[in-house]
PDB file of N, CA and C in Angstrom:
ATOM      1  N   UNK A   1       0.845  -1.161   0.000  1.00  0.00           N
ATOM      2  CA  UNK A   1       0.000   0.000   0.000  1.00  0.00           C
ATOM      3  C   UNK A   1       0.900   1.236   0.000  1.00  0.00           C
ATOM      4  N   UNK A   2       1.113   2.154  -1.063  1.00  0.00           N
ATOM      5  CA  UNK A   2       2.009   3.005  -1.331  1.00  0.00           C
ATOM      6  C   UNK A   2       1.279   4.467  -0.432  1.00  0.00           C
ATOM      7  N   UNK A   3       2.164   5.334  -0.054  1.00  0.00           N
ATOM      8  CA  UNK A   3       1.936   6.475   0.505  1.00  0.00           C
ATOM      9  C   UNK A   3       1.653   7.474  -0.619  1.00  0.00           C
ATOM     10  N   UNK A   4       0.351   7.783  -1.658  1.00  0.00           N
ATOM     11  CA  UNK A   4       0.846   8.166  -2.789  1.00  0.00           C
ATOM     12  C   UNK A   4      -0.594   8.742  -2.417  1.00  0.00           C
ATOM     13  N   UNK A   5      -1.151   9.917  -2.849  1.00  0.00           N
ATOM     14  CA  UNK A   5      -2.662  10.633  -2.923  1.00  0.00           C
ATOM     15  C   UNK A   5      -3.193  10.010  -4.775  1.00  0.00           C
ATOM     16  N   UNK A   6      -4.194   9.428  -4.525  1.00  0.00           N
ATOM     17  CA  UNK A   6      -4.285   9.278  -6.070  1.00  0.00           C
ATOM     18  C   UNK A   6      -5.141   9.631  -6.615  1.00  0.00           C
ATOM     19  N   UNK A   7      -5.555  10.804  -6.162  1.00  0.00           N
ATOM     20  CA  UNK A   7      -6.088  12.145  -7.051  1.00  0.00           C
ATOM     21  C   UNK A   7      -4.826  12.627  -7.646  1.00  0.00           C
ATOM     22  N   UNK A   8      -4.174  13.403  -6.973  1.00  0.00           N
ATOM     23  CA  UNK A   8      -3.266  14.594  -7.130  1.00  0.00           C
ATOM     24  C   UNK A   8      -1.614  13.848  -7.117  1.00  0.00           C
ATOM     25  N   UNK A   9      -1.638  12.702  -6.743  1.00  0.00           N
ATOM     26  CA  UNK A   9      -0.243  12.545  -6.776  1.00  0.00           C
ATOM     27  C   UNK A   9       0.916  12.744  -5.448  1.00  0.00           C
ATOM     28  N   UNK A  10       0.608  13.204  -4.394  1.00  0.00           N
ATOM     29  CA  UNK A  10       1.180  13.941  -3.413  1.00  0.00           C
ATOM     30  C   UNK A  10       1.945  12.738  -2.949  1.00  0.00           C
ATOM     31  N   UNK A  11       3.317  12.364  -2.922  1.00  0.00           N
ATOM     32  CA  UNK A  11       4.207  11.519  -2.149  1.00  0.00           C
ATOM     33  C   UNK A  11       4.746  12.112  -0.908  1.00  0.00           C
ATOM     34  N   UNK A  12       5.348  11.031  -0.094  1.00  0.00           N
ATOM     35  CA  UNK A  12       6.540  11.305   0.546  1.00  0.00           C
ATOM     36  C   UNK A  12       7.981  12.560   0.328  1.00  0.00           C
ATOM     37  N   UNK A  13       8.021  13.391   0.992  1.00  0.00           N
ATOM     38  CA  UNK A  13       9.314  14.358   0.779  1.00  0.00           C
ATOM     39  C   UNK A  13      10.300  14.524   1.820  1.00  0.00           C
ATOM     40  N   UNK A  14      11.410  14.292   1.291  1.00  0.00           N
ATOM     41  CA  UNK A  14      12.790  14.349   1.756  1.00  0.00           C
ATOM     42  C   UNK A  14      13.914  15.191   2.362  1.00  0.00           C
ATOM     43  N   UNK A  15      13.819  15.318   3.546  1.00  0.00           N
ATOM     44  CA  UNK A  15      14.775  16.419   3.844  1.00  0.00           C
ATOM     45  C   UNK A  15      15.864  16.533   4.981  1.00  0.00           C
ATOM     46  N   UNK A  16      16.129  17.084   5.582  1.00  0.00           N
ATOM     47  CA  UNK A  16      17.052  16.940   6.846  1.00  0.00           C
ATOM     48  C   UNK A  16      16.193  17.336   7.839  1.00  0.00           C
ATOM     49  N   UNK A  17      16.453  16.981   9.225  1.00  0.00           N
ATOM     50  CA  UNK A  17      16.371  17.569  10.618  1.00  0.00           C
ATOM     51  C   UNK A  17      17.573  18.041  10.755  1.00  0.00           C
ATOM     52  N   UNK A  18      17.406  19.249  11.276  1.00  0.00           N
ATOM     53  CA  UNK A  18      18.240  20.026  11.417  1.00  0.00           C
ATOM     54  C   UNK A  18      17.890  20.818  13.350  1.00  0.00           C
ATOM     55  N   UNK A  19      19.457  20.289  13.974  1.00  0.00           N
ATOM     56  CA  UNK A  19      19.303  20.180  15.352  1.00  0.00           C
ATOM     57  C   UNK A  19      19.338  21.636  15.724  1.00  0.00           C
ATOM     58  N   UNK A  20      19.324  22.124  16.811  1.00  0.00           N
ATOM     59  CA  UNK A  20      20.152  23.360  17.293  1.00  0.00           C
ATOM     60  C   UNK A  20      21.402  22.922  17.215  1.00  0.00           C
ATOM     61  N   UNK A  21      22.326  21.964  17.301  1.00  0.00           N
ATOM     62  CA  UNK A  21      23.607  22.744  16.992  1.00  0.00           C
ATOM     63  C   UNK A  21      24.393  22.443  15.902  1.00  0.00           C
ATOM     64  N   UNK A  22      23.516  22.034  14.567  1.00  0.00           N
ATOM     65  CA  UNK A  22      23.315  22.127  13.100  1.00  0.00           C
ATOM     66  C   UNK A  22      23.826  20.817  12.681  1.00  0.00           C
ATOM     67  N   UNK A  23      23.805  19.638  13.574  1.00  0.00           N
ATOM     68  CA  UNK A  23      23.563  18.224  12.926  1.00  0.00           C
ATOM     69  C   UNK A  23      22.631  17.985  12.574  1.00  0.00           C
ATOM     70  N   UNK A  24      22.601  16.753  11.342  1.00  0.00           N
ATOM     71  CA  UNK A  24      21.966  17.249  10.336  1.00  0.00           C
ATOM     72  C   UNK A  24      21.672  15.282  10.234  1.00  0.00           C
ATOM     73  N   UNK A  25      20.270  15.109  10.487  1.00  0.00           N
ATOM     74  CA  UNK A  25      20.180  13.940   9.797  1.00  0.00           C
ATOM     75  C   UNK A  25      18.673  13.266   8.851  1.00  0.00           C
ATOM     76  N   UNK A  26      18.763  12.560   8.241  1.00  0.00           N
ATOM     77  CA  UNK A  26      17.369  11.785   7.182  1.00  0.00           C
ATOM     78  C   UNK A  26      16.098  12.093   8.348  1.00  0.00           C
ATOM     79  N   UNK A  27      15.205  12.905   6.952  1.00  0.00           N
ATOM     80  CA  UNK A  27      14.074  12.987   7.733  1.00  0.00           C
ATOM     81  C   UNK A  27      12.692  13.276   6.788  1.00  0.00           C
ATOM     82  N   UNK A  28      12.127  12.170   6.548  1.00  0.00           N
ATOM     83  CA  UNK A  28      10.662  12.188   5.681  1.00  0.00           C
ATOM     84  C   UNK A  28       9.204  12.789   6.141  1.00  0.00           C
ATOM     85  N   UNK A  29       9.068  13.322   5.262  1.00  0.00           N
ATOM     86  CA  UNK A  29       7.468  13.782   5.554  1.00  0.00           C
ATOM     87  C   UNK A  29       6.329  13.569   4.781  1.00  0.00           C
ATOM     88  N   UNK A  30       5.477  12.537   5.668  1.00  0.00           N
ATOM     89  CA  UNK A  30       4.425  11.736   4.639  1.00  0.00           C
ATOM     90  C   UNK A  30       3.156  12.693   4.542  1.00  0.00           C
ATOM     91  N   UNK A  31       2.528  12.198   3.739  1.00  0.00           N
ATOM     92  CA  UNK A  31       1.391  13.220   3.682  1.00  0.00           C
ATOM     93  C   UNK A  31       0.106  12.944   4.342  1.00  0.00           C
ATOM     94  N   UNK A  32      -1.089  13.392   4.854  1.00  0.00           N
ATOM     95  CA  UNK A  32      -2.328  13.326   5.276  1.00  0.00           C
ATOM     96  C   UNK A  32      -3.215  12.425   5.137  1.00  0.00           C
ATOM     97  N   UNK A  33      -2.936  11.146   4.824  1.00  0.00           N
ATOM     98  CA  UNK A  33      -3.530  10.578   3.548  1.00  0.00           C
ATOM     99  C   UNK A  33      -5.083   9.664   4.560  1.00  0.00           C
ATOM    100  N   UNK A  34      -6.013   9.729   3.711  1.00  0.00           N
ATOM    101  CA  UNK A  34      -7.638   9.723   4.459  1.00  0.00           C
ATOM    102  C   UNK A  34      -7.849   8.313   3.576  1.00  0.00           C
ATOM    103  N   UNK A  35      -8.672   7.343   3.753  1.00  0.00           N
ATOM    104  CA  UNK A  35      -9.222   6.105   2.867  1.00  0.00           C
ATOM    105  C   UNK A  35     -10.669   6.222   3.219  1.00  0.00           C
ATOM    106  N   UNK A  36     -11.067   7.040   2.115  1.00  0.00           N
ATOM    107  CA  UNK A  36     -12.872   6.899   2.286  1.00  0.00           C
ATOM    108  C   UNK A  36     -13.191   6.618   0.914  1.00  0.00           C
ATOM    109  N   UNK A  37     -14.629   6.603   0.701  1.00  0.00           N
ATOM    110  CA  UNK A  37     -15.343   5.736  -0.345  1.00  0.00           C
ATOM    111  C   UNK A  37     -16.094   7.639  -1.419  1.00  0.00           C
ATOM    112  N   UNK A  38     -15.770   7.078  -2.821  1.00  0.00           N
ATOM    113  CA  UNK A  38     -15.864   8.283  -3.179  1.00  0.00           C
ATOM    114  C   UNK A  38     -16.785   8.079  -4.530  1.00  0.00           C
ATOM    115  N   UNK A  39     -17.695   8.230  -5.709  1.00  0.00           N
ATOM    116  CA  UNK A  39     -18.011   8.080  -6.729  1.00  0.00           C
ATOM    117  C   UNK A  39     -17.688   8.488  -7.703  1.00  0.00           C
ATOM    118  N   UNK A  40     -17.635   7.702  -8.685  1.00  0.00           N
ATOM    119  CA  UNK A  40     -17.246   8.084 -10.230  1.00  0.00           C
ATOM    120  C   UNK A  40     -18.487   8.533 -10.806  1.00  0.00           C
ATOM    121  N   UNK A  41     -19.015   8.925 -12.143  1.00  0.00           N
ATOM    122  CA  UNK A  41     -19.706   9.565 -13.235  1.00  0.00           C
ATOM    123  C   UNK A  41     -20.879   8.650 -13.385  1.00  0.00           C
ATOM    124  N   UNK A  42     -20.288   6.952 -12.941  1.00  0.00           N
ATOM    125  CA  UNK A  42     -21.729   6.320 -13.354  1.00  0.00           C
ATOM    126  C   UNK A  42     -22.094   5.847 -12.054  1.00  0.00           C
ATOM    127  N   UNK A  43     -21.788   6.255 -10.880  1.00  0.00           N
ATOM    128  CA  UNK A  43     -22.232   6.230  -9.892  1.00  0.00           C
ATOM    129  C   UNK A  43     -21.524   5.107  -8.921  1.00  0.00           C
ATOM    130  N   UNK A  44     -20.411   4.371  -9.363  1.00  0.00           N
ATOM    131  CA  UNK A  44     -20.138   3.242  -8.446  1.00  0.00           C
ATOM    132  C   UNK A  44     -19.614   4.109  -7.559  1.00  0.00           C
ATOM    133  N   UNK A  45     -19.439   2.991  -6.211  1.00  0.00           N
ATOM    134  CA  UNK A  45     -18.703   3.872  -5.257  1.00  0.00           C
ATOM    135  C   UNK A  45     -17.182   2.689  -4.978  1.00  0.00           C
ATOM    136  N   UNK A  46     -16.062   3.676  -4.752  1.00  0.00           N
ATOM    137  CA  UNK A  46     -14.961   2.941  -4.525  1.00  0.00           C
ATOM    138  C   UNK A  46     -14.169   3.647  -3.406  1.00  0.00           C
ATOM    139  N   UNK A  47     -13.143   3.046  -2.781  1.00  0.00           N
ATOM    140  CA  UNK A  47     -12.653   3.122  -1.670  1.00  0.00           C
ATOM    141  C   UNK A  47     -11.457   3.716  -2.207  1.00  0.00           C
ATOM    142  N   UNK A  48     -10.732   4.846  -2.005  1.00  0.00           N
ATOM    143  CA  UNK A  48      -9.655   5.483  -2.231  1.00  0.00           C
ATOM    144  C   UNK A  48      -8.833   6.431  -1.077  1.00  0.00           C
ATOM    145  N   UNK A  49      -7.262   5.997  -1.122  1.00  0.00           N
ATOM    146  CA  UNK A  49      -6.779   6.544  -0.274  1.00  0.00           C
ATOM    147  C   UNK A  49      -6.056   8.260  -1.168  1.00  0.00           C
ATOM    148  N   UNK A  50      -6.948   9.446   0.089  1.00  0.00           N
ATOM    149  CA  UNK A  50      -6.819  10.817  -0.686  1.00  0.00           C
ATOM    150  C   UNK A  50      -5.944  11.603   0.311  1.00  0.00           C
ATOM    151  N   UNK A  51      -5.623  12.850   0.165  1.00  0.00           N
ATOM    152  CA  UNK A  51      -4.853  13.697   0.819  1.00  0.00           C
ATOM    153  C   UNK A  51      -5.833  14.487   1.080  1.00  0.00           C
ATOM    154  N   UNK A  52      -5.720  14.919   2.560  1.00  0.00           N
ATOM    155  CA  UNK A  52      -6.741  15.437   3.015  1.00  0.00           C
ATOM    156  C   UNK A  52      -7.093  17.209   2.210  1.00  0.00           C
ATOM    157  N   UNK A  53      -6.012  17.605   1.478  1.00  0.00           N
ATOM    158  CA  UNK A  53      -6.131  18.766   0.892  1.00  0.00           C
ATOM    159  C   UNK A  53      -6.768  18.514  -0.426  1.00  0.00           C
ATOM    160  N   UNK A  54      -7.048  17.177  -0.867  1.00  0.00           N
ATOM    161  CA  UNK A  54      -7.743  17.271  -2.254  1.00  0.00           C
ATOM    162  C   UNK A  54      -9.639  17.328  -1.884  1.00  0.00           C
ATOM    163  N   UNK A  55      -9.398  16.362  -0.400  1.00  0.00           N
ATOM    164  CA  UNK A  55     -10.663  16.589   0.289  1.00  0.00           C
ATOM    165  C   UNK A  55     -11.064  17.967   0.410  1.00  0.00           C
ATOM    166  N   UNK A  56     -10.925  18.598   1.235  1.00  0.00           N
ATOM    167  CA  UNK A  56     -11.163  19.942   1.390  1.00  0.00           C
ATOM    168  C   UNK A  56     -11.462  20.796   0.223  1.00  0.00           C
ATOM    169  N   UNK A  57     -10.827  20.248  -0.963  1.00  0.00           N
ATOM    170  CA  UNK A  57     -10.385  21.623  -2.078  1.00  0.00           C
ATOM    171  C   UNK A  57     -12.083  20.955  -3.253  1.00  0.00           C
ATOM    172  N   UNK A  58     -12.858  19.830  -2.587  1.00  0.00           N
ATOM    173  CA  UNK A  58     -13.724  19.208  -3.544  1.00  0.00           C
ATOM    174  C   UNK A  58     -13.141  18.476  -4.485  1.00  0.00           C
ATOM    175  N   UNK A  59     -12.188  17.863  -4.537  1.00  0.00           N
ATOM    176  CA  UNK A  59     -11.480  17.332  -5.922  1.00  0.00           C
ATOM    177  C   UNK A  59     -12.135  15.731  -5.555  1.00  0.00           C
ATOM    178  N   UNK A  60     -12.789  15.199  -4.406  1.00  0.00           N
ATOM    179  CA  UNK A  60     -13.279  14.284  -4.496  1.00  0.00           C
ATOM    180  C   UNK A  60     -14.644  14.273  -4.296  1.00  0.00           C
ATOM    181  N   UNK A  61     -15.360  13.160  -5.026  1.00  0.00           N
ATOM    182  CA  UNK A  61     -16.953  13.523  -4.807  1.00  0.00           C
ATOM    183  C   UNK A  61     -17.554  12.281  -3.982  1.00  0.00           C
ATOM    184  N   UNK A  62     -18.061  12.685  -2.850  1.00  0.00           N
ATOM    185  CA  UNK A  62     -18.436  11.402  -1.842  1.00  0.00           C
ATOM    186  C   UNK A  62     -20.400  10.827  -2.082  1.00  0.00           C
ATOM    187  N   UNK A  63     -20.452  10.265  -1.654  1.00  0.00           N
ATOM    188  CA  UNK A  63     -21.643   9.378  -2.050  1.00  0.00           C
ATOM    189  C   UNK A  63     -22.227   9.902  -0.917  1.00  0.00           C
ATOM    190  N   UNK A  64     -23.860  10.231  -1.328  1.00  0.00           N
ATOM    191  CA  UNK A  64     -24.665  10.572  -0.112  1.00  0.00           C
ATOM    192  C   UNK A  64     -25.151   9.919   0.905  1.00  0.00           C
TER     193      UNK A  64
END
């Protein structure tokens, strides 16, 4: 099960922690990711894992 938004695409991003006294080590930041049930055009409903910002923004359409 990949960490991936599959509306929009949104992965995992890569960067440092950075201490107070500027050691520096691997540090990922996953995204929001929600698994609710959403509909397509002819009405099925399917289970998709989304980023909670595609939620919010309407990019998914939920079943009444």
């Amino acid at each position: 099960m990949s960490r991936v938004c599959e509306i929009c695409g949104k992965g995992r991003q890569l960067g440092h922690q950075v201490s107070h006294a500027n050691n520096k080590s691997r540090k990922i930041w996953l995204p929001n990711l929600q698994q609710i049930r959403t509909t397509d055009d002819k009405g099925n409903t399917t289970r998709k894992r989304v980023c909670t910002r595609c939620i919010r923004s309407n990019r998914v359409h939920k079943p009444a």
